[in-house]
Protein backbone atom coordinates (compact mmCIF):
# COMPACT_ATOMS: atom_id res chain seq x y z
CA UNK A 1 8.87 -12.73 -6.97
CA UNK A 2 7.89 -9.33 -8.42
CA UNK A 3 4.98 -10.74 -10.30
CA UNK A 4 3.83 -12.90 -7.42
CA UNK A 5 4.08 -9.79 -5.39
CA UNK A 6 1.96 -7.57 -7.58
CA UNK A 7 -0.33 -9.96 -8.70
CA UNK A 8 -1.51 -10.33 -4.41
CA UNK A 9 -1.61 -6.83 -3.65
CA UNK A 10 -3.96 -6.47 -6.68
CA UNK A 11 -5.57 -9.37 -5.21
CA UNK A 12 -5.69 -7.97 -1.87
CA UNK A 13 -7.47 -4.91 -3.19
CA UNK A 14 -9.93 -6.83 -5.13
CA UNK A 15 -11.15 -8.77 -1.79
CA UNK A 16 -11.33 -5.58 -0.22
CA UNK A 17 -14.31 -4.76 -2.60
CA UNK A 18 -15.74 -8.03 -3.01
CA UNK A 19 -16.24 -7.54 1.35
CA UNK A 20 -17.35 -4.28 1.43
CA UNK A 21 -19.94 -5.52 -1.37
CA UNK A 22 -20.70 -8.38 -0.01
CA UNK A 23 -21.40 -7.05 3.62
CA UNK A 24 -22.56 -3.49 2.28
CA UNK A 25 -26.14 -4.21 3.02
CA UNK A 26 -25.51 -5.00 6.38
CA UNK A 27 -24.17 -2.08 7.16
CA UNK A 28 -25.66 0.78 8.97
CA UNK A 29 -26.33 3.62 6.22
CA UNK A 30 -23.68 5.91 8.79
CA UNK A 31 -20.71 4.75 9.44
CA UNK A 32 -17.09 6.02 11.10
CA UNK A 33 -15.06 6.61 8.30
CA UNK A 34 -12.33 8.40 10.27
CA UNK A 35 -10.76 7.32 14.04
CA UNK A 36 -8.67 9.53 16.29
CA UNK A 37 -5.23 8.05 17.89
CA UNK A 38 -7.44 5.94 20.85
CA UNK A 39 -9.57 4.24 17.74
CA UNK A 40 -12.95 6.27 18.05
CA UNK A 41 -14.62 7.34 15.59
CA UNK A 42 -14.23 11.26 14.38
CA UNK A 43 -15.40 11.69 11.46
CA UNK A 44 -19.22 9.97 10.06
CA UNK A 45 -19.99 9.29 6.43
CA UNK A 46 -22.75 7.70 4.45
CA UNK A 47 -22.02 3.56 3.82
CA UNK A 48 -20.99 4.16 0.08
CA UNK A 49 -17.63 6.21 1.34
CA UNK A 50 -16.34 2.90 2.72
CA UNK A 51 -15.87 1.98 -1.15
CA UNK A 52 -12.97 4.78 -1.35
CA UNK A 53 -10.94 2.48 0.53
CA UNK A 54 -10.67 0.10 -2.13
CA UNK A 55 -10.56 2.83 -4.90
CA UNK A 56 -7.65 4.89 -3.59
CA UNK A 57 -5.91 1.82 -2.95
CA UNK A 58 -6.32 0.81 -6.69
CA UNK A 59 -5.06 4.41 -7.90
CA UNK A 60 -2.11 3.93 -5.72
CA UNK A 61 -1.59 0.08 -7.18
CA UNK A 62 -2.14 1.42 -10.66
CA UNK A 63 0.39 4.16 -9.71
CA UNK A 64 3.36 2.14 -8.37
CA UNK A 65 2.62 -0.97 -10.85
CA UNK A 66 3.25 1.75 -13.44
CA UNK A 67 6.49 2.67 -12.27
CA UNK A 68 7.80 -0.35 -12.03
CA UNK A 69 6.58 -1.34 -15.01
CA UNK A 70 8.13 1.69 -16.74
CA UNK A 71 11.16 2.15 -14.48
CA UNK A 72 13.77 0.97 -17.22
CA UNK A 73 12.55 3.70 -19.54
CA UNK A 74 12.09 6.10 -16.64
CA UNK A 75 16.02 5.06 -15.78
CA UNK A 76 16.92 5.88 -19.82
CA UNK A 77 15.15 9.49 -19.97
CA UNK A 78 17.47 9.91 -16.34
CA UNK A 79 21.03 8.77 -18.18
CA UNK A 80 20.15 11.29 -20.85
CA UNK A 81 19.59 13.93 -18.36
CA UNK A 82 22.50 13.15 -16.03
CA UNK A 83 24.64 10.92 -18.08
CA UNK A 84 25.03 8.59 -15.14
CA UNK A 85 24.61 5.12 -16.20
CA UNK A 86 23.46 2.66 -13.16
CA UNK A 87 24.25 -0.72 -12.68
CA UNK A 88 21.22 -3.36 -13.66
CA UNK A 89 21.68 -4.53 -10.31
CA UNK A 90 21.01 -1.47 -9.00
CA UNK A 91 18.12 -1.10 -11.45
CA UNK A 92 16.51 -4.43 -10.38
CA UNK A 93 17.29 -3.25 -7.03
CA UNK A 94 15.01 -0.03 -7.29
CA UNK A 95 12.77 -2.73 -9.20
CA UNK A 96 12.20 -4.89 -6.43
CA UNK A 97 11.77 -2.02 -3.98
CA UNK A 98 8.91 -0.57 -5.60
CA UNK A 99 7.49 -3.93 -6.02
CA UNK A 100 7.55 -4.38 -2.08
CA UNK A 101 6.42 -1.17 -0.92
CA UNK A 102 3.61 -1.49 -2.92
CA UNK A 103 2.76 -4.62 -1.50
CA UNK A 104 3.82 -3.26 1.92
CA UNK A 105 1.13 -0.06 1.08
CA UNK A 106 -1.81 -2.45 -0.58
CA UNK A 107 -1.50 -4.83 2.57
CA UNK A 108 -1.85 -1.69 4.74
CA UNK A 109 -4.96 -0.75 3.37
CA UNK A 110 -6.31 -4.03 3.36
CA UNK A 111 -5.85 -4.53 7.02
CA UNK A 112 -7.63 -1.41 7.85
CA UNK A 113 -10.57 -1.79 5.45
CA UNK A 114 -11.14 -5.14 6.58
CA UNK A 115 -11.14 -4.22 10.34
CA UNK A 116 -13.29 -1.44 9.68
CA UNK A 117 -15.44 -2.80 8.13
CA UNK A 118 -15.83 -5.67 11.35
CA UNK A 119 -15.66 -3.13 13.37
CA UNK A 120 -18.66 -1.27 12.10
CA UNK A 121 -20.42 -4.85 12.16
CA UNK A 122 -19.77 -4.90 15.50
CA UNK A 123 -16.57 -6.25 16.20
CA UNK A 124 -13.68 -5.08 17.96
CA UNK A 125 -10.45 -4.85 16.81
CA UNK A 126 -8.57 -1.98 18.45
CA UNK A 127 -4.54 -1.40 17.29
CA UNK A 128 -5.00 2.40 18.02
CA UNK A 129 -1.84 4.53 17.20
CA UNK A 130 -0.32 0.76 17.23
CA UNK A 131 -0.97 0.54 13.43
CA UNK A 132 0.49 3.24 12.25
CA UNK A 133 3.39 2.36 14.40
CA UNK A 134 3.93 -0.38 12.88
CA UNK A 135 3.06 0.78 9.24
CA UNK A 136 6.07 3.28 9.68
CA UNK A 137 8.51 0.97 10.81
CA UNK A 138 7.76 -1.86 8.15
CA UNK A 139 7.67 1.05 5.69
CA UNK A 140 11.08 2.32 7.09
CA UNK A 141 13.09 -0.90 7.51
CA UNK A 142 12.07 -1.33 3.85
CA UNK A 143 13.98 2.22 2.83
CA UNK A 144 16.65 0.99 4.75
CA UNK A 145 17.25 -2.10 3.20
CA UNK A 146 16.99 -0.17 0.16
CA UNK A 147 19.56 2.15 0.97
CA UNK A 148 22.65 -0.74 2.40
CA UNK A 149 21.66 -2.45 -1.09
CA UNK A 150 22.13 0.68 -2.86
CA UNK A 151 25.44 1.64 -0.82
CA UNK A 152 26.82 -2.16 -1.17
CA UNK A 153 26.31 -1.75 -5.23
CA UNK A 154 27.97 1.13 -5.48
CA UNK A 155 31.14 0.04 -3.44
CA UNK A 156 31.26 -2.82 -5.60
């Protein structure tokens, strides 16, 4: 599931590109590149800023791909420094966790750069403060699950 995970978020961001590239000419050469809570536009940049949506979604990808890629070594240099030694269910938990919030994060940006850019085509897709509602509650119920798995391991 973690590769399958990781492997569509990267996916995800990839699209992103390929539809900003592919409707870039289209596109006015300004364009709202920031909205306030009620979804209008705030801020005004030139076309080629909407390709730092896809970019900063790659760093973070790159970012949280590394650690879990990394996370058992991370987990060793930790047991040295604490001399705690978790459980490799609890390991695999914190695996898996990473795995889904970046997946969680990636799908987040996808969303919005794919309604913005409709939107600047002339669509209309309005969540308003709606989106970030929901971001943060995904995003939380997430943590939580993370922390009952973590507090069921260690009673066990």
């Amino acid at each position: 599931m973690n590769k399958i995970l990781n492997i569509t978020s990267f996916i995800m961001l990839i699209l992103l590109l390929l539809y900003i590239l592919i409707n870039y000419n289209a596109l006015p050469r300004t364009v709202p590149i920031h909205y306030d809570l009620y979804n209008h536009p705030d801020g005004w940049g030139d076309r080629n800023s909407l390709f730092a949506i896809p970019l900063v979604g790659l760093m973070i990808w790159f970012l949280m791909y590394s650690l879990y890629k990394y996370y058992p070594k991370l987990i060793k240099l930790d047991i040295n420094l604490r001399g705690e030694q978790p459980t490799k269910k609890a390991i695999k938990t914190h695996i898996t966790f990473v795995v889904i919030l970046n997946f969680e994060i990636t799908l987040f940006i996808f969303l919005m750069g794919v309604m913005d850019i409709y939107n600047i085509k002339g669509g209309s897709i309005h969540l308003g403060i709606f989106q970030f509602i929901a971001f943060a509650i995904v995003i939380g119920v997430t943590l939580i699950w993370l922390v009952v798995i973590d507090y069921k391991n260690k009673r066990k």
